[in-house]
C-alpha atoms as a PDB file:
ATOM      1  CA  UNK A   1     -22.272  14.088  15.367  1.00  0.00           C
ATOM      2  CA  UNK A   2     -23.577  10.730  17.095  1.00  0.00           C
ATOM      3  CA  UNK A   3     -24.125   9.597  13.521  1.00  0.00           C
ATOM      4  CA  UNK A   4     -20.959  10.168  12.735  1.00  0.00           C
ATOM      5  CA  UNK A   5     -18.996   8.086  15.403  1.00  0.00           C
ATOM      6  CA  UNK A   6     -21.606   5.206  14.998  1.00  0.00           C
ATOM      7  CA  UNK A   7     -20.831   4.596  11.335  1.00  0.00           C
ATOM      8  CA  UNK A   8     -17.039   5.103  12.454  1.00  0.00           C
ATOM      9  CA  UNK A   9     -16.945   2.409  14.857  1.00  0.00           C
ATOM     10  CA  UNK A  10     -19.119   0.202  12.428  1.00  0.00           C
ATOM     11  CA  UNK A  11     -16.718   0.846   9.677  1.00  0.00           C
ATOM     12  CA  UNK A  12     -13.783   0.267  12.391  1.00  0.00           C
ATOM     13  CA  UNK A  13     -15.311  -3.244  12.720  1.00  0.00           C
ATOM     14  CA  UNK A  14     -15.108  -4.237   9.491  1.00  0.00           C
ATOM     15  CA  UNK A  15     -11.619  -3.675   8.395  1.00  0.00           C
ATOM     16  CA  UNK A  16     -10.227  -6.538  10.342  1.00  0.00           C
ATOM     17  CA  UNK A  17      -6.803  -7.849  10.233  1.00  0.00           C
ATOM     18  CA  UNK A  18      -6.800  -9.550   6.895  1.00  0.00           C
ATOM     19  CA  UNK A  19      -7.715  -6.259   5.185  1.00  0.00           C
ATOM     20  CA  UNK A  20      -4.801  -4.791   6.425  1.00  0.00           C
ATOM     21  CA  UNK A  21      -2.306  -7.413   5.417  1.00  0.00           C
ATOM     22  CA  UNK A  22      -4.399  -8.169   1.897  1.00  0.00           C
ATOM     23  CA  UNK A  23      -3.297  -4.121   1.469  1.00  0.00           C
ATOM     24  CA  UNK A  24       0.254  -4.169   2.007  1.00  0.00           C
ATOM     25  CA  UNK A  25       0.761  -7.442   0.007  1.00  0.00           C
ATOM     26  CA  UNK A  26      -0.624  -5.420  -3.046  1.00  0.00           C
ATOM     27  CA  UNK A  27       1.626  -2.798  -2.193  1.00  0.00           C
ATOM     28  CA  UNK A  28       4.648  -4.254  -1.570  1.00  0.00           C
ATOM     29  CA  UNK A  29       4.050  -6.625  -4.966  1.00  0.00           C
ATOM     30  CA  UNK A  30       3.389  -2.968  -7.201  1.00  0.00           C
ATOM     31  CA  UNK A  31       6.599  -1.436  -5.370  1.00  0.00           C
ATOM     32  CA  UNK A  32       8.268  -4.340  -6.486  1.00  0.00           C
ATOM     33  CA  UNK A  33       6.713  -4.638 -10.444  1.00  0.00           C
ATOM     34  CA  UNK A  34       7.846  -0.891 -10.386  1.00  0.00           C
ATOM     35  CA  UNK A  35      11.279  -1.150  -9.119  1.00  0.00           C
ATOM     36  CA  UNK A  36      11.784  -4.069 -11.787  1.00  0.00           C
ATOM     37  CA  UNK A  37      10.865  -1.370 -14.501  1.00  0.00           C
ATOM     38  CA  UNK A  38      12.991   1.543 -12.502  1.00  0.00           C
ATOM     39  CA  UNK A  39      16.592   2.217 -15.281  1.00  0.00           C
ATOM     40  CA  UNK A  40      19.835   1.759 -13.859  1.00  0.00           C
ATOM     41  CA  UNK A  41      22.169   4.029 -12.234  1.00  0.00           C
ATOM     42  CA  UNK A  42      24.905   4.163 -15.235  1.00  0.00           C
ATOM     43  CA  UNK A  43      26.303   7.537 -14.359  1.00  0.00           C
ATOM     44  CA  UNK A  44      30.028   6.339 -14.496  1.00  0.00           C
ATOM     45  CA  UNK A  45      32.333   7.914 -17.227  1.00  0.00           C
ATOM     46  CA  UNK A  46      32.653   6.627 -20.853  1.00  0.00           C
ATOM     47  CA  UNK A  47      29.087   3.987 -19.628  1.00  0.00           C
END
């Protein structure tokens, strides 16, 4: 179990702040590429 929480904490240390930012750009940039490809909303009558 003391195993365990040392490589936790060492793996803790590595993800730093840029990690974490580098992430969300990627995501946000595929949510985007994705909405771009998302169809319309034409449910009106006689569309």
């Amino acid at each position: 179990m003391k195993n365990n929480l040392a490589l936790l904490a060492i793996s803790a240390r590595k993800i730093n702040r840029q990690h974490i930012q580098l992430f969300f750009i990627i995501l946000t940039l595929a949510m985007l590429v994705l909405g771009v490809g998302a169809p319309e909303d034409g449910g009106g009558v006689g569309a």
